[in-house]
PDB file of N, CA and C in Angstrom:
ATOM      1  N   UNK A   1     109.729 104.851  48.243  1.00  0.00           N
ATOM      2  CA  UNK A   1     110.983 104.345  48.769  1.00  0.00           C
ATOM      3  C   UNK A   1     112.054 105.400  48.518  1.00  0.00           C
ATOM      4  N   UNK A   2     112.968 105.703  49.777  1.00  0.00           N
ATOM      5  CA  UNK A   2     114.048 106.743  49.684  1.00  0.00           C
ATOM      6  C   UNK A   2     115.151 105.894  49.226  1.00  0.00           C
ATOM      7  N   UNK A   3     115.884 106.151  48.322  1.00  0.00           N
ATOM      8  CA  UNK A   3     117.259 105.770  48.200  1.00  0.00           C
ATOM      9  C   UNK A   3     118.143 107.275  48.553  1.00  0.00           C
ATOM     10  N   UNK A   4     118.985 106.823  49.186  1.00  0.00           N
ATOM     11  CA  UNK A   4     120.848 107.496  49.177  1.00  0.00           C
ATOM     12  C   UNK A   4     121.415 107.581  48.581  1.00  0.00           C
ATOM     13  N   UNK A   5     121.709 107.854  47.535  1.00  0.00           N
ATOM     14  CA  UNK A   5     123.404 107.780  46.408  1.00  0.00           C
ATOM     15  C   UNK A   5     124.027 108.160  46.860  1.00  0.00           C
ATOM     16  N   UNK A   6     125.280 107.696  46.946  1.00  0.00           N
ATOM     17  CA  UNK A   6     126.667 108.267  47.282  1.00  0.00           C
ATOM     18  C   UNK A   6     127.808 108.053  46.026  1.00  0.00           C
ATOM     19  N   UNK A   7     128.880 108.999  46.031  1.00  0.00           N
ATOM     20  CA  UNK A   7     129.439 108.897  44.518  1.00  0.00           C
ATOM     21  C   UNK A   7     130.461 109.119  45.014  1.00  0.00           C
ATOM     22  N   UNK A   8     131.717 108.619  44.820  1.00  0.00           N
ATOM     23  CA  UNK A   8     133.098 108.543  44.910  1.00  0.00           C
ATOM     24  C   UNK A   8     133.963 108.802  43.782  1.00  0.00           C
ATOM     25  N   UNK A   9     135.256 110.228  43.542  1.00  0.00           N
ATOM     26  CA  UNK A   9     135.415 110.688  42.541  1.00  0.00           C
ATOM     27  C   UNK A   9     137.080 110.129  42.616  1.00  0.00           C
ATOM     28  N   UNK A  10     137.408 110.267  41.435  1.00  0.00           N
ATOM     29  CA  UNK A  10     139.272 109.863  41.265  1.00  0.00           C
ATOM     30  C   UNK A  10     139.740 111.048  41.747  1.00  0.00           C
ATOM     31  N   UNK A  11     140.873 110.883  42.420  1.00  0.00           N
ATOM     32  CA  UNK A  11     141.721 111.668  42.625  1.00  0.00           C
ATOM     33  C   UNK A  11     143.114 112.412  42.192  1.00  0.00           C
ATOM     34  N   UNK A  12     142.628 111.337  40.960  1.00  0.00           N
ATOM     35  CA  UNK A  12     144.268 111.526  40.089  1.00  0.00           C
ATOM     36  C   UNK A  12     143.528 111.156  38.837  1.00  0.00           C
ATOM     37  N   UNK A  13     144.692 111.472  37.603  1.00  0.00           N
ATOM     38  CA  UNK A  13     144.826 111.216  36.366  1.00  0.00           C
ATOM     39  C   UNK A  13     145.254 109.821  36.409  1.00  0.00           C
ATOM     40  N   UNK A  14     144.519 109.220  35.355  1.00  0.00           N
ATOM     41  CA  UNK A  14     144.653 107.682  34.994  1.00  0.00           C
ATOM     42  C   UNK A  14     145.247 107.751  33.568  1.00  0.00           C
ATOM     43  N   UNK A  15     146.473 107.970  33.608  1.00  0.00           N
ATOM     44  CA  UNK A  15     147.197 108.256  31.981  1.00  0.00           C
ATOM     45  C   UNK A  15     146.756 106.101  31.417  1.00  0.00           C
ATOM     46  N   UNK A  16     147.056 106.052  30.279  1.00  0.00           N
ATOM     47  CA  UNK A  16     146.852 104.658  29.724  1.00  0.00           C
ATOM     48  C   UNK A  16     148.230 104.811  28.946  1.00  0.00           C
ATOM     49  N   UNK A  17     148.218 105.879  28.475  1.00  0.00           N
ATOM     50  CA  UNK A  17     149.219 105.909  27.044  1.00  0.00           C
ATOM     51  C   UNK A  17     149.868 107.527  27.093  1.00  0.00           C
ATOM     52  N   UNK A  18     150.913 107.074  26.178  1.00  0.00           N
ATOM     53  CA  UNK A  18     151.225 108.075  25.394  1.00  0.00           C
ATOM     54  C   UNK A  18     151.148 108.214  23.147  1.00  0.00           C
ATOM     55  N   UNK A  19     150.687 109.151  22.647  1.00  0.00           N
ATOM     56  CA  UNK A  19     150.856 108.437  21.524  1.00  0.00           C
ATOM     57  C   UNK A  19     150.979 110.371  20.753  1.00  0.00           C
ATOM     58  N   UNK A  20     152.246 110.668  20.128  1.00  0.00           N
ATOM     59  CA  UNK A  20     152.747 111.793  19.406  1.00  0.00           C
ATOM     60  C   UNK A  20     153.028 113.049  20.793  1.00  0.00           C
ATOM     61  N   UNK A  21     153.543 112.274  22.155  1.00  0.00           N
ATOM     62  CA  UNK A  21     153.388 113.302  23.019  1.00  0.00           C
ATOM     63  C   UNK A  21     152.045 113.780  23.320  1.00  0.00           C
ATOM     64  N   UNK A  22     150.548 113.163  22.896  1.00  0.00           N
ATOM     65  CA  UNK A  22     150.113 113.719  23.658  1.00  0.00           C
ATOM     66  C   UNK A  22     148.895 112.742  24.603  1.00  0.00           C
ATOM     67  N   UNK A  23     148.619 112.644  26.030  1.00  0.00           N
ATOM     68  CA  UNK A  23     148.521 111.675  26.755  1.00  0.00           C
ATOM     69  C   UNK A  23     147.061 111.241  26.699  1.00  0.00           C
ATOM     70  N   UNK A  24     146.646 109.961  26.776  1.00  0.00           N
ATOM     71  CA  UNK A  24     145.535 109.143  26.285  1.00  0.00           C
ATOM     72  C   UNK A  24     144.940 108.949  28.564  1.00  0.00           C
ATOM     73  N   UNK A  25     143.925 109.410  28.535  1.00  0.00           N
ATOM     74  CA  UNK A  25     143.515 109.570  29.794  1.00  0.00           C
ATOM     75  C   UNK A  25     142.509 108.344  29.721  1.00  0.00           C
ATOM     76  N   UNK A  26     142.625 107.412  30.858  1.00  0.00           N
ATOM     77  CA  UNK A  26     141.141 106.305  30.885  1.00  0.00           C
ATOM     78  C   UNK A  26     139.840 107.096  32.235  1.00  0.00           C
ATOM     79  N   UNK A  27     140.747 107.910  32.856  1.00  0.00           N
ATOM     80  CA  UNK A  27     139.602 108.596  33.437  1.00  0.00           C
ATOM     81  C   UNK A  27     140.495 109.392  34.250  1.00  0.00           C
ATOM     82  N   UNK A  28     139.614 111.205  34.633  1.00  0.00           N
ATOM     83  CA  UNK A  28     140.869 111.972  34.622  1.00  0.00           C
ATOM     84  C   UNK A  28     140.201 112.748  36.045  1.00  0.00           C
ATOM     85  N   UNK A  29     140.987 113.465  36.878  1.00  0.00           N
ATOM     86  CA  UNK A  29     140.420 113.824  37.880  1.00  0.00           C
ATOM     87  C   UNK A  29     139.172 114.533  38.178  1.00  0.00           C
ATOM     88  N   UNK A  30     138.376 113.980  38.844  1.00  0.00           N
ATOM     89  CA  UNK A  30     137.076 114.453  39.387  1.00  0.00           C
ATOM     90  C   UNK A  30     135.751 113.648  38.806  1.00  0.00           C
ATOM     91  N   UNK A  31     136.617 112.824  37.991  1.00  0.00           N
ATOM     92  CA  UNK A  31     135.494 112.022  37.006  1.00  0.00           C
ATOM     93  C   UNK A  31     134.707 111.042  38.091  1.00  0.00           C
ATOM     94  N   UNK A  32     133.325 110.548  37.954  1.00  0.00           N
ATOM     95  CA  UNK A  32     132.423 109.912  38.891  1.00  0.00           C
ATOM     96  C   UNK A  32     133.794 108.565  39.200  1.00  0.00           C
ATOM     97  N   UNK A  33     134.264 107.855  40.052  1.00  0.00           N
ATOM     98  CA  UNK A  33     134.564 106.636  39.850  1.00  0.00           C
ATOM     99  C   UNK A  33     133.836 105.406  40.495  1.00  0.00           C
ATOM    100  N   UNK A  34     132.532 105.759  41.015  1.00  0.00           N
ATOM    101  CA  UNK A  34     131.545 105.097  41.282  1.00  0.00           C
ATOM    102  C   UNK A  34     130.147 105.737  42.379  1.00  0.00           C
ATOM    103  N   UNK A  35     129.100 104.606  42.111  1.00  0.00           N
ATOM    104  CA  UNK A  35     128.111 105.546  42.815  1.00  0.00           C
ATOM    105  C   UNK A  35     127.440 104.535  43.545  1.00  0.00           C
ATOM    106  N   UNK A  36     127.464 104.491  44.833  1.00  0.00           N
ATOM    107  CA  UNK A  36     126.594 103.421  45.014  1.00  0.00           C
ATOM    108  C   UNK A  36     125.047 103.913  45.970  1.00  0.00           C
ATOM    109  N   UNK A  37     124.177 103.004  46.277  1.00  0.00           N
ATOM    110  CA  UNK A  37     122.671 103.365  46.938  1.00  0.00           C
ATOM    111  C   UNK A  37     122.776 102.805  48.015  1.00  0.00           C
ATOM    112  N   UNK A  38     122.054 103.266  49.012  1.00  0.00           N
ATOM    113  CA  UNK A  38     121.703 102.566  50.243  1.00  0.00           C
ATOM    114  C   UNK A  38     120.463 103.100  50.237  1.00  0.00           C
ATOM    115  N   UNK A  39     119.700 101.114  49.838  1.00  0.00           N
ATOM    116  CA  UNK A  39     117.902 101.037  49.762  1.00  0.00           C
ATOM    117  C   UNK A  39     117.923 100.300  51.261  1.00  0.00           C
ATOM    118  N   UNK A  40     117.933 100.839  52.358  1.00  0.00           N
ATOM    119  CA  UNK A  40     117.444 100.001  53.540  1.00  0.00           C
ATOM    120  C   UNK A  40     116.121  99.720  53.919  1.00  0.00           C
ATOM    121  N   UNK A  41     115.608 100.839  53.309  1.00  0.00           N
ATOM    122  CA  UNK A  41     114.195 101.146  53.513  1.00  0.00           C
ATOM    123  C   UNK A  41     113.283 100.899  52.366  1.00  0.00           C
ATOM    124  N   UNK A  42     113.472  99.563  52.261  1.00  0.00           N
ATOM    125  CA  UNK A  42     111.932  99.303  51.201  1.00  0.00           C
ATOM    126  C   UNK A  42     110.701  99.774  51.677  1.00  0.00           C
ATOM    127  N   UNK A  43     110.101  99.458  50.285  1.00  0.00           N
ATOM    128  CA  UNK A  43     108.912 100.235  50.760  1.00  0.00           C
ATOM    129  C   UNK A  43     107.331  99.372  50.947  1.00  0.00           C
ATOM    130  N   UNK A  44     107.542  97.790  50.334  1.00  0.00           N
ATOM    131  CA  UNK A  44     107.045  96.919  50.743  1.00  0.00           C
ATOM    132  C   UNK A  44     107.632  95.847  50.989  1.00  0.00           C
ATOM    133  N   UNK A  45     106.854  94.677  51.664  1.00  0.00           N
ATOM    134  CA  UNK A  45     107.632  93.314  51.881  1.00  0.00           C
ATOM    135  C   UNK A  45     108.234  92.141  50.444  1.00  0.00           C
ATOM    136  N   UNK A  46     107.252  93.105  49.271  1.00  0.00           N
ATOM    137  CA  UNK A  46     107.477  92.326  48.125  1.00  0.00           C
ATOM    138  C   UNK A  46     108.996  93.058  47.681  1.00  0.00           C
ATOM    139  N   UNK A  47     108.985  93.982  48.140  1.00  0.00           N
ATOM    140  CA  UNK A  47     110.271  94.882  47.301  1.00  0.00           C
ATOM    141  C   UNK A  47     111.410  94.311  48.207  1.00  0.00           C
ATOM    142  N   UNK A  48     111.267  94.210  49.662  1.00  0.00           N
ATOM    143  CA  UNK A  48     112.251  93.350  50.244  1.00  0.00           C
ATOM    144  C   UNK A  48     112.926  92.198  49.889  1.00  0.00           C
ATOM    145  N   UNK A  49     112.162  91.316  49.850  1.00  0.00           N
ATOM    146  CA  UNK A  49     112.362  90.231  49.090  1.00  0.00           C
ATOM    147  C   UNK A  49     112.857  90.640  47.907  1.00  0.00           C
ATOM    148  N   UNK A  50     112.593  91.051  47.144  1.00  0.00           N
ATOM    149  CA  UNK A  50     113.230  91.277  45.504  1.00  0.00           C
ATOM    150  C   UNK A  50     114.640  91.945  45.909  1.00  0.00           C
ATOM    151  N   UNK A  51     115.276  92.754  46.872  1.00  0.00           N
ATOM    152  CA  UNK A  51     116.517  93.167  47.169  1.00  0.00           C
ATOM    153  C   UNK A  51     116.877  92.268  47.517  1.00  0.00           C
ATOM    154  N   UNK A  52     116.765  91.777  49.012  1.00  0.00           N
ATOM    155  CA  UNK A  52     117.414  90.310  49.041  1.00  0.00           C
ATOM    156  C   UNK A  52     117.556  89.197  48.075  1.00  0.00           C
ATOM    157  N   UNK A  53     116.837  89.177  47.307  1.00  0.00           N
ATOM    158  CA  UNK A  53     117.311  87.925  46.488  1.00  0.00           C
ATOM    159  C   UNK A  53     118.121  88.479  45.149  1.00  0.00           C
ATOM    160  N   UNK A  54     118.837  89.661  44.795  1.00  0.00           N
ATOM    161  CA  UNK A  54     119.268  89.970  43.659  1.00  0.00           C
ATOM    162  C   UNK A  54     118.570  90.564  42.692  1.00  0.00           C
ATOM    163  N   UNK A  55     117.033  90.656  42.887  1.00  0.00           N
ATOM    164  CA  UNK A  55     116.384  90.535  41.546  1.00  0.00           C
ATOM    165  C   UNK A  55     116.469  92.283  41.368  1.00  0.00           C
ATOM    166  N   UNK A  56     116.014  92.735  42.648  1.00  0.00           N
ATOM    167  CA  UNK A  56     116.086  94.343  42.162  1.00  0.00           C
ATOM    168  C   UNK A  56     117.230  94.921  43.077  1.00  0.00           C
ATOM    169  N   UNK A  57     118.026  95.782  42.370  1.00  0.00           N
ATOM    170  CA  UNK A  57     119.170  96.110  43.181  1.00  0.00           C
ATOM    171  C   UNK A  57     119.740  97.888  42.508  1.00  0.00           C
ATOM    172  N   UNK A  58     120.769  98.706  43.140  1.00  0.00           N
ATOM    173  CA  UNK A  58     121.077  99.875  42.672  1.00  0.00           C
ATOM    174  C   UNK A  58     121.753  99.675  41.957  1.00  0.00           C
ATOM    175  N   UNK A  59     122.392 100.412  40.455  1.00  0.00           N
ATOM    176  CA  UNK A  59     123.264 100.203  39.691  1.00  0.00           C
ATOM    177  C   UNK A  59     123.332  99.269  38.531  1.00  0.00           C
ATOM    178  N   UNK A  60     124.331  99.320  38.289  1.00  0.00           N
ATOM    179  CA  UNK A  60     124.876  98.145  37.540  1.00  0.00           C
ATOM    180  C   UNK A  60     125.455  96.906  38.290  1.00  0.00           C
ATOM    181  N   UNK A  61     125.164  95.478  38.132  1.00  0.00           N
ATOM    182  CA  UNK A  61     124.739  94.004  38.922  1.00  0.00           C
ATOM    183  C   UNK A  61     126.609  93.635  38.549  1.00  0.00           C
ATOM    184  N   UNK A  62     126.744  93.962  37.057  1.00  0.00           N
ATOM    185  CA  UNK A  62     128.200  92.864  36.839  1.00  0.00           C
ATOM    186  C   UNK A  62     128.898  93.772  36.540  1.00  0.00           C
ATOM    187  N   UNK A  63     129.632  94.695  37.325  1.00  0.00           N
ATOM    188  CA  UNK A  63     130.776  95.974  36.862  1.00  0.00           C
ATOM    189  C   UNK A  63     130.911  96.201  38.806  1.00  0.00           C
ATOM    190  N   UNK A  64     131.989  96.733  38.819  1.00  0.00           N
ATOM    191  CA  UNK A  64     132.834  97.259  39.807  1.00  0.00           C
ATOM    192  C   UNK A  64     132.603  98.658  39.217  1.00  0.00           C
ATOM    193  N   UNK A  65     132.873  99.156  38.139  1.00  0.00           N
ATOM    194  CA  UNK A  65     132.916 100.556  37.807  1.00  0.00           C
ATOM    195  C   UNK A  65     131.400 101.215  37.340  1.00  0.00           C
ATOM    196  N   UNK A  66     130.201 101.069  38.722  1.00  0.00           N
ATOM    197  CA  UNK A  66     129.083 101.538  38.411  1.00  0.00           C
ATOM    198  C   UNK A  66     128.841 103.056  37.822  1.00  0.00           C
ATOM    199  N   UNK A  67     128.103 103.312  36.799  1.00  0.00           N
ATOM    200  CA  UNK A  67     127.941 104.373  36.647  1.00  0.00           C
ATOM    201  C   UNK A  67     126.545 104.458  36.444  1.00  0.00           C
ATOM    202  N   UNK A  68     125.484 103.407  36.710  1.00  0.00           N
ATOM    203  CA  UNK A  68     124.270 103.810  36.885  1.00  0.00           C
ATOM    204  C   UNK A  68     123.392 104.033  38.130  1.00  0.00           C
ATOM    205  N   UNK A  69     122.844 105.632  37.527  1.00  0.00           N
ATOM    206  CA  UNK A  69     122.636 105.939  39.079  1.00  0.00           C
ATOM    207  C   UNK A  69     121.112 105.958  38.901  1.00  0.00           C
ATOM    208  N   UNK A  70     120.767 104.560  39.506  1.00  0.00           N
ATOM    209  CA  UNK A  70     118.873 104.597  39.210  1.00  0.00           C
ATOM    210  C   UNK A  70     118.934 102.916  39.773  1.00  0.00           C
ATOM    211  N   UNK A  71     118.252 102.536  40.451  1.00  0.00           N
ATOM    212  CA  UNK A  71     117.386 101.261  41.097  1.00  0.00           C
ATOM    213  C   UNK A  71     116.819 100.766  39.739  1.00  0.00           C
ATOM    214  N   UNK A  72     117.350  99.562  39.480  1.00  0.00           N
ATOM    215  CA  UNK A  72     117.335  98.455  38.136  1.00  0.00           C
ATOM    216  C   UNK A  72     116.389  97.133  39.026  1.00  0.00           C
ATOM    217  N   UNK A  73     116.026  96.473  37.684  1.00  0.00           N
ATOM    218  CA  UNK A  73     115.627  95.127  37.568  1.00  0.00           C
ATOM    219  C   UNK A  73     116.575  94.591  36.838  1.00  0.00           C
ATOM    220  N   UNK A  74     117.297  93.219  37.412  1.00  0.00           N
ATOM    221  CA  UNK A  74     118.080  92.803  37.083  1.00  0.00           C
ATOM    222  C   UNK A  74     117.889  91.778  35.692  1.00  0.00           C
ATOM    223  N   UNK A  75     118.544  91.232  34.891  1.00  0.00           N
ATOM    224  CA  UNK A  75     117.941  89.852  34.288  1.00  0.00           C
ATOM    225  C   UNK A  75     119.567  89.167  33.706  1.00  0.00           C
ATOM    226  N   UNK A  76     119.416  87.970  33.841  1.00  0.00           N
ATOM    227  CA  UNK A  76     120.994  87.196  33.727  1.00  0.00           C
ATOM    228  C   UNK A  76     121.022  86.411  32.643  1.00  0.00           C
ATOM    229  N   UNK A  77     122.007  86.460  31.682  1.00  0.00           N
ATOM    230  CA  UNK A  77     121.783  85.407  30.495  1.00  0.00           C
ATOM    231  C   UNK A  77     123.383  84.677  30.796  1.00  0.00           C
ATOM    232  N   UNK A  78     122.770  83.338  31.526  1.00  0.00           N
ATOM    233  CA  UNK A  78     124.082  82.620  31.830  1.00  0.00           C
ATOM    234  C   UNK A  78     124.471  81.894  30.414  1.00  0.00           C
ATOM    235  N   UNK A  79     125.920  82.025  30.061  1.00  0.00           N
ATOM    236  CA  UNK A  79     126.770  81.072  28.564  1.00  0.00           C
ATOM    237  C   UNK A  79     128.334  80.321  29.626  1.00  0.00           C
ATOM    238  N   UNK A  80     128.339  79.550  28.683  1.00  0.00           N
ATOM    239  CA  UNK A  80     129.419  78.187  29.092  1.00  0.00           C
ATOM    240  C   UNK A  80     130.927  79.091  29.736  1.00  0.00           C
ATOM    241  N   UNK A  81     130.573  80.173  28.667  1.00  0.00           N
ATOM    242  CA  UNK A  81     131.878  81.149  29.116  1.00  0.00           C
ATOM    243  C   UNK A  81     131.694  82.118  30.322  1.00  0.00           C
ATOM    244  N   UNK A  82     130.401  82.116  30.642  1.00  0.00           N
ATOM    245  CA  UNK A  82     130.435  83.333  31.794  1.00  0.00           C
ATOM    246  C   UNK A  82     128.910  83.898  31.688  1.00  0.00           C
ATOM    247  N   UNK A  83     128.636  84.942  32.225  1.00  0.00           N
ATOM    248  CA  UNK A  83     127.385  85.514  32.149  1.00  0.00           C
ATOM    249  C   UNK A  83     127.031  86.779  31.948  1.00  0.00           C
ATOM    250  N   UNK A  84     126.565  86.956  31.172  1.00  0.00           N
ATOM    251  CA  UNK A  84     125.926  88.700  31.062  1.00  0.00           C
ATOM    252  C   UNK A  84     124.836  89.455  31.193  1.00  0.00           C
ATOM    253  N   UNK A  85     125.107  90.396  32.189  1.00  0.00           N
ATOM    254  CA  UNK A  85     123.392  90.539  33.022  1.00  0.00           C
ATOM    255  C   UNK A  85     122.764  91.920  32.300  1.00  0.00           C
ATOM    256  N   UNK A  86     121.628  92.632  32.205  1.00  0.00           N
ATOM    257  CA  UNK A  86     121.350  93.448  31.748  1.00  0.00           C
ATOM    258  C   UNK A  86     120.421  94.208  32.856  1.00  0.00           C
ATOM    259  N   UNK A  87     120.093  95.457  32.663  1.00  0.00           N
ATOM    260  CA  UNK A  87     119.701  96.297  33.917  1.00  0.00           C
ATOM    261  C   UNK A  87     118.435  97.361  33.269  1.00  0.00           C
ATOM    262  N   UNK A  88     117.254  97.187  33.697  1.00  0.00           N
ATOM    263  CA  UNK A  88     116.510  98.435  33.470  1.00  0.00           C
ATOM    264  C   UNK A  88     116.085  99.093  34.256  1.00  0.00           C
ATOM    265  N   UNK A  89     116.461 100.360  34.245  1.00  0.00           N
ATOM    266  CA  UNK A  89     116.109 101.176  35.745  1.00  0.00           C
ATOM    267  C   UNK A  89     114.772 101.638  35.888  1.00  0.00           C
ATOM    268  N   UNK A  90     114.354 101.408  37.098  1.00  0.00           N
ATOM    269  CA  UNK A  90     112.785 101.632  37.381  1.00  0.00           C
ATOM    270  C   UNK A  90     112.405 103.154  38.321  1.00  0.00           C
ATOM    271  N   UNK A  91     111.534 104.008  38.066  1.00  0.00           N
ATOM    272  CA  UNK A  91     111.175 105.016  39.187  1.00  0.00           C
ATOM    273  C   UNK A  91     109.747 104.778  39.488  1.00  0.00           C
ATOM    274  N   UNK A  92     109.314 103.578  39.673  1.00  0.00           N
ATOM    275  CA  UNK A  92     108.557 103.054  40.552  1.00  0.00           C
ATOM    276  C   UNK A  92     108.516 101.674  41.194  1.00  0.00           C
ATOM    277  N   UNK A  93     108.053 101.541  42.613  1.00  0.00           N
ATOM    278  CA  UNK A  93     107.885 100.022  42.787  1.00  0.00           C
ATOM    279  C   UNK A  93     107.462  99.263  42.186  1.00  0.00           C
ATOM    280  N   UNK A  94     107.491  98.163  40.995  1.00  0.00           N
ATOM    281  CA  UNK A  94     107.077  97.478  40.429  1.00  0.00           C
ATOM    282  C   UNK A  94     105.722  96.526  41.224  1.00  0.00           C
ATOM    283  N   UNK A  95     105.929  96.347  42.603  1.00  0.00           N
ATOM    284  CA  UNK A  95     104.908  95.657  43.491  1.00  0.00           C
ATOM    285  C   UNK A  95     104.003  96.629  44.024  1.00  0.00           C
ATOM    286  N   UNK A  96     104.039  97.648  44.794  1.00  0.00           N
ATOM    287  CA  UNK A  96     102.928  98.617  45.195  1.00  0.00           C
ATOM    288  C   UNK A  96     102.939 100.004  44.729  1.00  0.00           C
ATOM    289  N   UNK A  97     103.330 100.152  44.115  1.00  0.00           N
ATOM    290  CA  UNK A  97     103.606 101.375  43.095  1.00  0.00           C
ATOM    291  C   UNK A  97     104.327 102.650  43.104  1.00  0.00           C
ATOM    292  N   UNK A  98     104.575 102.383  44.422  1.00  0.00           N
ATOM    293  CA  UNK A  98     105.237 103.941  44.984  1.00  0.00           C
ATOM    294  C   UNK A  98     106.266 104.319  44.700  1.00  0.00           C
ATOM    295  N   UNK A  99     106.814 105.533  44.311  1.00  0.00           N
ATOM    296  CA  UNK A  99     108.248 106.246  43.646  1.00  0.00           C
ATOM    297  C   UNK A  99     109.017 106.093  44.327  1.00  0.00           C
ATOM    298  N   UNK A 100     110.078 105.812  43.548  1.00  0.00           N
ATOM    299  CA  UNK A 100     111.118 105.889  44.133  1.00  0.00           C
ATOM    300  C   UNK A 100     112.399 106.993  43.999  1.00  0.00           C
ATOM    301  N   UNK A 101     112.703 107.535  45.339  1.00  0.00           N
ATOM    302  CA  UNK A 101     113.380 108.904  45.203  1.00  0.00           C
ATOM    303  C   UNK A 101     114.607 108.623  45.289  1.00  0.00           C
ATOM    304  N   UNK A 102     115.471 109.125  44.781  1.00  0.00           N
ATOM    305  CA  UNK A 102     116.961 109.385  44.963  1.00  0.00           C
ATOM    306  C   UNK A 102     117.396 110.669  45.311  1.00  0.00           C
ATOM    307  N   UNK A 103     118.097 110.508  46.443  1.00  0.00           N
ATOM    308  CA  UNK A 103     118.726 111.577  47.058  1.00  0.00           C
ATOM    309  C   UNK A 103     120.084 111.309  47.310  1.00  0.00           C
ATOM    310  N   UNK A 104     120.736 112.670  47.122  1.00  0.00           N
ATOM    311  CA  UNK A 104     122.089 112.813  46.991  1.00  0.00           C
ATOM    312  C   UNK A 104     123.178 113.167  48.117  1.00  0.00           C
ATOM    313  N   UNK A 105     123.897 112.012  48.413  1.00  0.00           N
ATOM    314  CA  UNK A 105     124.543 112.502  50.078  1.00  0.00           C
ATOM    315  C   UNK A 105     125.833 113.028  50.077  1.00  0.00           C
ATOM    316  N   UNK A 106     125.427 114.155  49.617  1.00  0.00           N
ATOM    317  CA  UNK A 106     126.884 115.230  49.438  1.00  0.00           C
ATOM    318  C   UNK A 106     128.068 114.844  50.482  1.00  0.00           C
ATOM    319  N   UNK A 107     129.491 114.368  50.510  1.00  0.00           N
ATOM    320  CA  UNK A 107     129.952 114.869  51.938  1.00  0.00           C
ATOM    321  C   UNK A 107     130.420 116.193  52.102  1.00  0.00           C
TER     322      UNK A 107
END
């Protein structure tokens, strides 16, 4: 299975603070500010299904600010307060075995 990454960088300094004059950065230009995959192309009907339903997906599942760049298995530990999911990234199909590549789509 081919995956796409694509990565989107800041364009500016993200000051947070100041503290003795000198400036506290939360993320500073050129830094990744996200990466996302385009898996269109599974590579079996079992792996389809597992994208469509959430179970296997690119990245990180509960963040806006992805910084994992690798095709995960998802797993969810729902609490009264909310939920917290955890991610292990796979470089093979877990159903028919075949690798999975990541390629990088420069613009």
């Amino acid at each position: 299975m081919k995956v796409t990454v694509r990565k989107s960088y800041y364009d500016r300094d993200g000051v947070i603070g100041e503290k003795y004059g000198i400036p506290h950065y939360l993320f500073r230009k050129g830094d990744i500010e996200r990466i996302t995959g385009d898996m269109n192309t599974p590579c079996c009907l079992e792996m389809a299904k597992a994208i469509r339903d959430n179970f296997i997906g690119f990245g990180e599942e509960d963040t806006t600010l992805n910084k994992v760049q690798a095709v995960c298995i998802y797993h969810c530990h729902p609490y009264p307060e909310g939920a917290s999911w955890d991610e292990m990234g796979i470089k093979f199909c877990p159903f028919c075995g075949e690798e999975i590549l990541l390629k990088e789509d420069l613009p």
